[in-house]
Every structure is written in structure tokens, then in C-alpha cells.
Protein backbone atom coordinates (compact mmCIF):
# COMPACT_ATOMS: atom_id res chain seq x y z
CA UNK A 1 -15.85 -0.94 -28.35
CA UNK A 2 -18.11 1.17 -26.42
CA UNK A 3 -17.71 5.02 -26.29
CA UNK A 4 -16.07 6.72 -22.53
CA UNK A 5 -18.04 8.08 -20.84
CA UNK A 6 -17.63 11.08 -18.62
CA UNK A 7 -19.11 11.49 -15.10
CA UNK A 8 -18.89 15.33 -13.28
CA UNK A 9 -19.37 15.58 -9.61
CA UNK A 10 -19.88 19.62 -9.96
CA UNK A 11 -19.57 20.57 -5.91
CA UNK A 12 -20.29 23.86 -3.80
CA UNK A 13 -18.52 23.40 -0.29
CA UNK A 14 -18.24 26.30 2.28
CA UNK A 15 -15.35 27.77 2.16
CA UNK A 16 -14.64 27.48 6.06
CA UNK A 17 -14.18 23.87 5.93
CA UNK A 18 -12.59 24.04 1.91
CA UNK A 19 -8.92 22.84 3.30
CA UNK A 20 -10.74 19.70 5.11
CA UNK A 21 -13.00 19.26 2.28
CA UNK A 22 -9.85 19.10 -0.12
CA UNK A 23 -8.03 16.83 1.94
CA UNK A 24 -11.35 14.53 2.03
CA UNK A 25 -11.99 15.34 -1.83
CA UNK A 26 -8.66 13.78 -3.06
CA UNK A 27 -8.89 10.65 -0.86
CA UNK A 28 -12.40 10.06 -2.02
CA UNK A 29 -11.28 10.88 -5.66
CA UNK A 30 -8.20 7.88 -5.67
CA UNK A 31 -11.08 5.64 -4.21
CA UNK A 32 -13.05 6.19 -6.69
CA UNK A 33 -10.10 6.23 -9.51
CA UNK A 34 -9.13 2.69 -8.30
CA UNK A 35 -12.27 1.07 -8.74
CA UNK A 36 -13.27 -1.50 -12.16
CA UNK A 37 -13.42 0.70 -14.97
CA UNK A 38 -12.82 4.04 -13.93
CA UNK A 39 -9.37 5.16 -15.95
CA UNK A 40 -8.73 8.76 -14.89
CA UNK A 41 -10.20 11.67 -12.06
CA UNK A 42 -9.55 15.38 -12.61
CA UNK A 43 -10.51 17.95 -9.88
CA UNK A 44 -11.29 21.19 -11.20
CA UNK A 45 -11.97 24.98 -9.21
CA UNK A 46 -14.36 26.52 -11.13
CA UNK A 47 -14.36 30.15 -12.25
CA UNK A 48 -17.32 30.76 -14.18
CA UNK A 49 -20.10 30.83 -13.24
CA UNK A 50 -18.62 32.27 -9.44
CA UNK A 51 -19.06 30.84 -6.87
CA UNK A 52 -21.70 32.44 -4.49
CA UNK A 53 -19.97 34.77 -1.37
CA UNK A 54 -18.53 32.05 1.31
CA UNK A 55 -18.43 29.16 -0.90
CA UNK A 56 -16.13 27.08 -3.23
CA UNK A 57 -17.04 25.64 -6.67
CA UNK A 58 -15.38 22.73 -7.37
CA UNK A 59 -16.24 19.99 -10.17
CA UNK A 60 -14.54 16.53 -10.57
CA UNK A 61 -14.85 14.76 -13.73
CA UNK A 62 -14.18 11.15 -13.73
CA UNK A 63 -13.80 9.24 -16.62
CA UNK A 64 -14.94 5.61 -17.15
CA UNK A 65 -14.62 2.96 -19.92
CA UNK A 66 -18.43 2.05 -20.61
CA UNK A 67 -22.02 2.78 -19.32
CA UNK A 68 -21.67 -0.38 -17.73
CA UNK A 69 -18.92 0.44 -15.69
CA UNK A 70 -20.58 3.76 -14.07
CA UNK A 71 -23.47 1.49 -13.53
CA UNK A 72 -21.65 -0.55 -11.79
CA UNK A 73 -20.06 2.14 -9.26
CA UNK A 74 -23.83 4.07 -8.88
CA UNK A 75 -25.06 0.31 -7.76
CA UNK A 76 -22.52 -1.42 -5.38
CA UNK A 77 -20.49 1.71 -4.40
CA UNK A 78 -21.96 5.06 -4.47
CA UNK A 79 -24.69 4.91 -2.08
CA UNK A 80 -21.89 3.97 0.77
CA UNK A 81 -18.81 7.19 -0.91
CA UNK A 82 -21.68 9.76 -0.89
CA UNK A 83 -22.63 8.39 2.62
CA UNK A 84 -19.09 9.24 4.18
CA UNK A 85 -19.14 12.91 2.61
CA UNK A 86 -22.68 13.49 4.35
CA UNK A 87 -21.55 11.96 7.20
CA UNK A 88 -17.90 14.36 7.54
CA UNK A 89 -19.57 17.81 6.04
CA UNK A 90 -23.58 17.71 6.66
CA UNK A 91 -24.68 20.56 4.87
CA UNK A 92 -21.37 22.81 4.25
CA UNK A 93 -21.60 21.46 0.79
CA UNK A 94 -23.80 20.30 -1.88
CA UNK A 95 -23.52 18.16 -4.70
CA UNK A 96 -25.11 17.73 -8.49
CA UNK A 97 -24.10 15.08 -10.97
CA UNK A 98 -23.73 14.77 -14.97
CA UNK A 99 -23.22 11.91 -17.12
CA UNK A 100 -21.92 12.67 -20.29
CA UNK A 101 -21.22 10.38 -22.93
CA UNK A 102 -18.82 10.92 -25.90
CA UNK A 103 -20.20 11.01 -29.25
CA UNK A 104 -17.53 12.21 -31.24
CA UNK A 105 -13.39 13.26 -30.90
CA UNK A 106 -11.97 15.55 -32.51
């Protein structure tokens, strides 16, 4: 069986639309959860480093059975879920992706 693999959505939103953005955020996040081979979404607030003056650092971390499975999201569904975030925030936030993949447990 293939190793999980782990895919972070780390996120810095302006923090006068943060309440909005969080209702959005979770929505998006079950979405995403739901789809083939995704098995768990955390949403995170993250301390260090800060977060520059006025904004919010967030970072989601979705978890997915196999390489093919993320594939399979970044092909037929992420063009269209990153479209709907540009298209309700514009620029009050920005986003930067990992994909990590698990080599080892402890």
C-alpha cells in the first residue's frame, strides 16, 4: 500500500474579512474532505512565524490516501475550489501549497 500523503494549504487572509473568510474556509474544507481519497482536513492558526500587522495565518493540512488521489483533486477539481476563493476575497488573502509525503511513523 502506498504511503499518505499530506497536502498544506498555508493561507494569509486580512484580518478584516477573517470571520467571512472562516465561514468560507470550513465550507470549502468539507468539500474538499468529501471528495475520492481525501480521509481527514485540519485547519490550523498559526503562531510562529506571526503573522504580519492586519493579517491572519492560517494553514490547512489535508490528508489523502495516495499520490494518485491528490492528483486527481489538482486535475478535475482544484482549478474550479481555488476559482471560488479568488472570486469571494480577490486579494485580501494569499495562498502557498506543500505536498508532503510520509516516509516514516513513528
Amino acid at each position: 500500500m502506498a504511503a499518505g500523503v499530506l497536502y498544506a494549504v498555508s493561507l494569509d487572509v486580512d484580518s478584516a474579512v477573517i470571520d467571512e473568510y472562516l465561514v468560507w474556509l470550513r465550507a470549502h474544507m468539507r468539500e474538499i474532505a468529501a471528495l475520492p481519497g481525501f480521509t481527514s482536513a485540519q485547519l490550523f492558526e498559526q503562531d510562529e512565524p506571526p503573522a504580519q500587522p492586519g493579517r491572519v495565518a492560517l494553514s490547512v493540512h489535508y490528508t489523502l490516501r495516495d499520490e494518485q488521489a491528490l492528483a486527481d483533486y489538482l486535475r478535475d477539481h482544484a482549478p474550479r475550489m481555488r476559482a471560488d476563493g479568488l472570486a469571494r476575497f480577490g486579494g485580501r488573502f494569499n495562498a502557498t501549497r506543500q505536498v508532503l509525503r510520509q516516509i516514516d511513523a513513528a
